[in-house]
PDB file of N, CA and C in Angstrom:
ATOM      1  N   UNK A   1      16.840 -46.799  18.162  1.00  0.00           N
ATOM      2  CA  UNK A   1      17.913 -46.434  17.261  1.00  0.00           C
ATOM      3  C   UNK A   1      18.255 -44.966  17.488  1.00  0.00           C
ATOM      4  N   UNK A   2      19.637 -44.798  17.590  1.00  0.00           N
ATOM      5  CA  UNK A   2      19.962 -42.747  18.031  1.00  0.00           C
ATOM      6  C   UNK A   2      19.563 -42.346  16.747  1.00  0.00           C
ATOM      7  N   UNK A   3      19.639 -41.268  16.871  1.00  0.00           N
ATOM      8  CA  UNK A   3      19.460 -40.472  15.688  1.00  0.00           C
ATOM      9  C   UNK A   3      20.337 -39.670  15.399  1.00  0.00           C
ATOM     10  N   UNK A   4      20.451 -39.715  13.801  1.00  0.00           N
ATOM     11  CA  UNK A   4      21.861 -39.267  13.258  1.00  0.00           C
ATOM     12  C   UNK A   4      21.720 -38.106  13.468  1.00  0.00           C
ATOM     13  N   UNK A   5      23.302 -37.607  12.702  1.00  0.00           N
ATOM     14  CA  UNK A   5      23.490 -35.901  12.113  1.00  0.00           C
ATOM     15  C   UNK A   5      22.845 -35.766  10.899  1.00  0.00           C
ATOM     16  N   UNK A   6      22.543 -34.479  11.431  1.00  0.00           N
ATOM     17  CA  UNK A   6      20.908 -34.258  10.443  1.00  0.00           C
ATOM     18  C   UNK A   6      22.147 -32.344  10.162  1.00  0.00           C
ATOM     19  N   UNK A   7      21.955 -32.896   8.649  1.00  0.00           N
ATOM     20  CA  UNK A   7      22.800 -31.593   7.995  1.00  0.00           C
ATOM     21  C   UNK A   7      21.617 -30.774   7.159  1.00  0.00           C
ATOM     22  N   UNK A   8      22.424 -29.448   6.191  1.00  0.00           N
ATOM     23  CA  UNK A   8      21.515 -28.866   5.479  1.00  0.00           C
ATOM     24  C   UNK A   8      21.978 -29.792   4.596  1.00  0.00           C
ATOM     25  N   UNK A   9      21.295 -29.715   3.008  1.00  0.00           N
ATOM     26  CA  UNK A   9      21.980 -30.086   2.147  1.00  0.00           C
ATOM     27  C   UNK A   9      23.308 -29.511   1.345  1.00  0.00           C
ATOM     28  N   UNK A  10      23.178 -28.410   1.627  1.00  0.00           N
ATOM     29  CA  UNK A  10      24.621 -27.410   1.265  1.00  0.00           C
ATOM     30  C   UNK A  10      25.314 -28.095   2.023  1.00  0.00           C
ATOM     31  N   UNK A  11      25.064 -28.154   3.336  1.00  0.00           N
ATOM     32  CA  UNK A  11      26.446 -28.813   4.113  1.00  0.00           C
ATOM     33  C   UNK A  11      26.993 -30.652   3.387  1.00  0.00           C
ATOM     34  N   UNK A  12      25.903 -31.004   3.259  1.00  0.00           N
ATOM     35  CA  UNK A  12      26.010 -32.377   3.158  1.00  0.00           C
ATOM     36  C   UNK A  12      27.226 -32.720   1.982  1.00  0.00           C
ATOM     37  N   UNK A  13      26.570 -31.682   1.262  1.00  0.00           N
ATOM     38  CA  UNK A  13      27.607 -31.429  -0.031  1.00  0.00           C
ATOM     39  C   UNK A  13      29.068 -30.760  -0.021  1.00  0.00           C
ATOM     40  N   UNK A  14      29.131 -29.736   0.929  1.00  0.00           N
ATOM     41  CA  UNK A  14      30.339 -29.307   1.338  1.00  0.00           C
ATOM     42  C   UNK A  14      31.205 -30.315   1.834  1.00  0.00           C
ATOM     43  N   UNK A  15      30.954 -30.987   2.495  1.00  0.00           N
ATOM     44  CA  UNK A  15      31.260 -32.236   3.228  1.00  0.00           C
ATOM     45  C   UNK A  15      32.308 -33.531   2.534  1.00  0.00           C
ATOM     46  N   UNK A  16      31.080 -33.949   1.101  1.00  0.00           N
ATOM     47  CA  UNK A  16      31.417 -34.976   0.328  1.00  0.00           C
ATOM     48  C   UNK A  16      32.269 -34.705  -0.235  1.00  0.00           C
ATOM     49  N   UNK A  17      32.477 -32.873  -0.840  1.00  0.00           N
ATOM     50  CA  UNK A  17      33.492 -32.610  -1.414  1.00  0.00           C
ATOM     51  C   UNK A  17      32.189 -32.074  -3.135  1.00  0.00           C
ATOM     52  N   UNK A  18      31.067 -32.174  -3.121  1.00  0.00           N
ATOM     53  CA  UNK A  18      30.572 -32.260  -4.598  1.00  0.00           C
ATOM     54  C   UNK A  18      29.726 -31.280  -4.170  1.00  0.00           C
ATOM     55  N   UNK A  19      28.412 -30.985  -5.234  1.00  0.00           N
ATOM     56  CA  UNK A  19      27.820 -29.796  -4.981  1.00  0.00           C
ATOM     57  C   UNK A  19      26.188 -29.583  -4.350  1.00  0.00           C
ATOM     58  N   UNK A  20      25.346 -29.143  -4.402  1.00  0.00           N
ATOM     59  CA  UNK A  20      24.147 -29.466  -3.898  1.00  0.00           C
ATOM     60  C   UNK A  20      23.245 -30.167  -4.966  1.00  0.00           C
ATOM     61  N   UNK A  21      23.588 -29.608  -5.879  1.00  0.00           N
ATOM     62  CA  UNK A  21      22.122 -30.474  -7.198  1.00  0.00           C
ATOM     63  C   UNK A  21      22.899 -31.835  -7.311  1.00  0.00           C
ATOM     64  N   UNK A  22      24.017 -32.047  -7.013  1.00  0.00           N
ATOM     65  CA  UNK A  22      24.113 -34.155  -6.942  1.00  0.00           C
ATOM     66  C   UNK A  22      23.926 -34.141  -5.697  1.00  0.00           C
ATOM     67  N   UNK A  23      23.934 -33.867  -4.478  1.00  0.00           N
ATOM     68  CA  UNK A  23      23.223 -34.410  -3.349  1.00  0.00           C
ATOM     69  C   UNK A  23      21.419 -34.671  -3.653  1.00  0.00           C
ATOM     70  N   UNK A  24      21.317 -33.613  -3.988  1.00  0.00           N
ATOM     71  CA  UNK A  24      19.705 -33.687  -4.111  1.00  0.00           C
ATOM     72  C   UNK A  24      19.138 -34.454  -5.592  1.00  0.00           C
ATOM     73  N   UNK A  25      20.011 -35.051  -6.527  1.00  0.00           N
ATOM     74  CA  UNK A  25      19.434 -36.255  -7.167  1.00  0.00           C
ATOM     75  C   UNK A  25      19.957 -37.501  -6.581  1.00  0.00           C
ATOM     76  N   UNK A  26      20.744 -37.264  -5.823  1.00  0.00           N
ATOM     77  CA  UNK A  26      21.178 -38.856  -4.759  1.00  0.00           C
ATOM     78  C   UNK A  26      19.757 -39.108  -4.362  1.00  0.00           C
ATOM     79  N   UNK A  27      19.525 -38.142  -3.760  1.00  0.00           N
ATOM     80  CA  UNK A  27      17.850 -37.924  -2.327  1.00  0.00           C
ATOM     81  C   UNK A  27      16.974 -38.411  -3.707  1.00  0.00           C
ATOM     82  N   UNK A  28      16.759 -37.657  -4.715  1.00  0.00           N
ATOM     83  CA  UNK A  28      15.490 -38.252  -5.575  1.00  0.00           C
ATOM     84  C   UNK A  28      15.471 -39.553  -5.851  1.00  0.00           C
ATOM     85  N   UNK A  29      16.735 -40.318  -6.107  1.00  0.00           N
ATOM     86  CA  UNK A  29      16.814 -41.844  -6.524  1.00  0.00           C
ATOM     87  C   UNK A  29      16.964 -42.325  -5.296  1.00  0.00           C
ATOM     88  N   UNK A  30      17.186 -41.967  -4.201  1.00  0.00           N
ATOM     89  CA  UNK A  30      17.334 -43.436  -3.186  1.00  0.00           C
ATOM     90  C   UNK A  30      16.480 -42.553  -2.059  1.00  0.00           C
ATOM     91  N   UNK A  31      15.631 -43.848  -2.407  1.00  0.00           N
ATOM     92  CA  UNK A  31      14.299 -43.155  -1.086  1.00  0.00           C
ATOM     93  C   UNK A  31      14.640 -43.634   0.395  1.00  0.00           C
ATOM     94  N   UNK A  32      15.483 -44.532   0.489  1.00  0.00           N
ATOM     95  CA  UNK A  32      15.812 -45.187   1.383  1.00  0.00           C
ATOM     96  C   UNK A  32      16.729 -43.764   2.146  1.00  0.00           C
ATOM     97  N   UNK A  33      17.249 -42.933   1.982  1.00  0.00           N
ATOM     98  CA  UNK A  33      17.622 -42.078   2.720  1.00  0.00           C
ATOM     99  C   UNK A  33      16.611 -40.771   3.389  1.00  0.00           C
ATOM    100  N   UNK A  34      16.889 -40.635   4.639  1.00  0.00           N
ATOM    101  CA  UNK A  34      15.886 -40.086   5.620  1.00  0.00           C
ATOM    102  C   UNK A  34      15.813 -38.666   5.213  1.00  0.00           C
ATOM    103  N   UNK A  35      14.860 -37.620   4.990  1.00  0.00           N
ATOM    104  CA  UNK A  35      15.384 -36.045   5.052  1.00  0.00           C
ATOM    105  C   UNK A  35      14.061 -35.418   5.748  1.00  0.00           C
ATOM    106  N   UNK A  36      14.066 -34.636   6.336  1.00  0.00           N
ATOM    107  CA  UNK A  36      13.386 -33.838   7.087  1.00  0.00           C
ATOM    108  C   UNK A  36      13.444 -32.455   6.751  1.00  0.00           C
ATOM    109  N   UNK A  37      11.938 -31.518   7.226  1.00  0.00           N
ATOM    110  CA  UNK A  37      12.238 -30.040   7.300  1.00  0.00           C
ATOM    111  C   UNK A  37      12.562 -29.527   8.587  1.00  0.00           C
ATOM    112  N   UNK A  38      13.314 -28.458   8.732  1.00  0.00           N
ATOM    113  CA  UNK A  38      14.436 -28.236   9.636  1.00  0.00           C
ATOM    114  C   UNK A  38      12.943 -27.193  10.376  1.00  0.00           C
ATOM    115  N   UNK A  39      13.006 -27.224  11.767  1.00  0.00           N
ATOM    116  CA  UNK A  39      11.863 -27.185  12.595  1.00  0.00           C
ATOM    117  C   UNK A  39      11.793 -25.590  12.761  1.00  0.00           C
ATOM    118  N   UNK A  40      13.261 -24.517  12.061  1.00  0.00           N
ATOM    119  CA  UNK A  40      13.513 -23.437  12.492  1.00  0.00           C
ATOM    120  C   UNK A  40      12.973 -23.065  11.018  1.00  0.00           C
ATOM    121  N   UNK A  41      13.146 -23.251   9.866  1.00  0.00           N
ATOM    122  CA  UNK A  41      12.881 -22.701   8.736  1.00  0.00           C
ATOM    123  C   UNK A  41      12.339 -24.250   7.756  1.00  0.00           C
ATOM    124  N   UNK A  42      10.834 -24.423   7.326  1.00  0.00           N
ATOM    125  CA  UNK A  42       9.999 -25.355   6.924  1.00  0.00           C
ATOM    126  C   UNK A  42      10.796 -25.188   5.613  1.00  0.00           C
ATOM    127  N   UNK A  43      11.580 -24.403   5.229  1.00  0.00           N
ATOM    128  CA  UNK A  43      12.142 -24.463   3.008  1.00  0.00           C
ATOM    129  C   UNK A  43      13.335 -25.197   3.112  1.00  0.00           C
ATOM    130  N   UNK A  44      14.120 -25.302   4.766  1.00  0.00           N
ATOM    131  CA  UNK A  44      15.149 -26.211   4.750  1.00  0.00           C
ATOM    132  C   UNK A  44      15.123 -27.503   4.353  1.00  0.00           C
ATOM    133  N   UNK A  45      15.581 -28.158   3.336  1.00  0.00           N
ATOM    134  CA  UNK A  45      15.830 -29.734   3.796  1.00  0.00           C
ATOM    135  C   UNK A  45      16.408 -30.356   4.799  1.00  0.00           C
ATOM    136  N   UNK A  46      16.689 -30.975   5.881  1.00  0.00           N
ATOM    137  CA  UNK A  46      18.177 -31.903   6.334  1.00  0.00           C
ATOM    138  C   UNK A  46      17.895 -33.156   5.682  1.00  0.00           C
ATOM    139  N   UNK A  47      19.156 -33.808   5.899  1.00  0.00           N
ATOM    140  CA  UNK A  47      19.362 -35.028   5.478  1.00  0.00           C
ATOM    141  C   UNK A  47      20.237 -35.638   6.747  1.00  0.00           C
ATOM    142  N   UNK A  48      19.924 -37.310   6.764  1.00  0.00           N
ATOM    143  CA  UNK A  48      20.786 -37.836   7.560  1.00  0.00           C
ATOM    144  C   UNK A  48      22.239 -38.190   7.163  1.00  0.00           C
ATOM    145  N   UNK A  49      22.708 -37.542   7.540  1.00  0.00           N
ATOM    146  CA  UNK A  49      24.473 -37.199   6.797  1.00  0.00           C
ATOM    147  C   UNK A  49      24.940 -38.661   6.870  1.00  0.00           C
ATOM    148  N   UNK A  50      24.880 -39.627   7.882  1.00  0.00           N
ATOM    149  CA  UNK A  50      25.630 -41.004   7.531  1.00  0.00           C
ATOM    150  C   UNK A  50      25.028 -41.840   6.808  1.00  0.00           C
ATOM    151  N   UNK A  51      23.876 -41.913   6.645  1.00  0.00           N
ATOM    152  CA  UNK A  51      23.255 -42.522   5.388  1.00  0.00           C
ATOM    153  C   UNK A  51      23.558 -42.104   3.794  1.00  0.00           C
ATOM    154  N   UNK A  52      23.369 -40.671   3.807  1.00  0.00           N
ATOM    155  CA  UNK A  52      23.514 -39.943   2.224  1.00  0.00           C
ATOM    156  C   UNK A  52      25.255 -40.564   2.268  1.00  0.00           C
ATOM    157  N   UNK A  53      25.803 -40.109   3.154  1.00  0.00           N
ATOM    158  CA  UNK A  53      27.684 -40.462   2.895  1.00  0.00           C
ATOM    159  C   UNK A  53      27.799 -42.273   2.537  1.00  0.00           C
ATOM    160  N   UNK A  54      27.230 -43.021   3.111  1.00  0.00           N
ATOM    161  CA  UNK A  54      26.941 -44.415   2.681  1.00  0.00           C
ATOM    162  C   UNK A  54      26.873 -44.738   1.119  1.00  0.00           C
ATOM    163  N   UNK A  55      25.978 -44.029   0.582  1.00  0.00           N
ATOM    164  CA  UNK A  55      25.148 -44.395  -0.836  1.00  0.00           C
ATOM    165  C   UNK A  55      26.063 -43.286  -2.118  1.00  0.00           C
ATOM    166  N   UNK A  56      26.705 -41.968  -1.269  1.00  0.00           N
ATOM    167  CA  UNK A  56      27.907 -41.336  -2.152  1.00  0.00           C
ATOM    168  C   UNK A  56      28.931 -42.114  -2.086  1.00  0.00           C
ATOM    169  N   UNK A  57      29.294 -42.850  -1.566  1.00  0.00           N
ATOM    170  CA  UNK A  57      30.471 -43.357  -1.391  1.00  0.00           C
ATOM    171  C   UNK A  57      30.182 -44.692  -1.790  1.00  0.00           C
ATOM    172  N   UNK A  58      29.502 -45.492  -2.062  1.00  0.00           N
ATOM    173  CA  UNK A  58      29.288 -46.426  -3.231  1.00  0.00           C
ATOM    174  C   UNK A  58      29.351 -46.448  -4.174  1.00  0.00           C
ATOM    175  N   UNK A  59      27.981 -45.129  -4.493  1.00  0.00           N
ATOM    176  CA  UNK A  59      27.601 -45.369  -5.624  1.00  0.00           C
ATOM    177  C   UNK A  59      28.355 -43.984  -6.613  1.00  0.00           C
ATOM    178  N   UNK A  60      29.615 -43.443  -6.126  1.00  0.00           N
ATOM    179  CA  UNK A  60      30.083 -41.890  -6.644  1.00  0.00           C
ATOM    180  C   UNK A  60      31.823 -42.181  -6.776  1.00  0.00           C
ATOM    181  N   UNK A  61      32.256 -41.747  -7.453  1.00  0.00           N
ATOM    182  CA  UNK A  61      33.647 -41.683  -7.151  1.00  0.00           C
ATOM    183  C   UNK A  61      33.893 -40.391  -6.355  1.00  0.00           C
ATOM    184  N   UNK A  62      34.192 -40.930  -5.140  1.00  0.00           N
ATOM    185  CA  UNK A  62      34.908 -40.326  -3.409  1.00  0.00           C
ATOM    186  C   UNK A  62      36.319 -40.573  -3.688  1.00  0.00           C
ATOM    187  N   UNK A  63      36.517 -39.449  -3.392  1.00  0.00           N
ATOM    188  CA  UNK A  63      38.143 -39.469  -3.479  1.00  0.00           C
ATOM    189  C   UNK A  63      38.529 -38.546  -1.736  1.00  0.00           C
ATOM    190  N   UNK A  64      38.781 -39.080  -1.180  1.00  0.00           N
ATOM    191  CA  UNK A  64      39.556 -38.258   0.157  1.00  0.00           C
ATOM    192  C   UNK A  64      40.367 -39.074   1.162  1.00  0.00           C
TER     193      UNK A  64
END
């Protein structure tokens, strides 16, 4: 399986259009999404950006 785009979470959120503390209670309720520490700085989160955009866009009102 490739491996996705792996964002910060600021970005992830810049992205969706919403802010970082609802990205990061998306991540607390759905474990099913992947996140990693970023290999340059261990306090980073990433997240796999097409998964988190999957489960905002279900479960959020997306407007774009």
């Amino acid at each position: 399986m490739p491996d996705g785009e792996w964002v910060t979470v600021t970005e992830a959120a810049v992205r969706l259009g919403t802010n970082p503390s609802t990205v990061s209670r998306i991540l607390k309720a759905n474990k099913q999404i992947t996140t990693r520490s970023d290999t340059l700085d261990k306090r980073v989160k990433l997240v796999d950006f097409a998964k988190l955009e999957a489960v905002f866009k279900s479960s959020y009102k997306y407007h774009r």
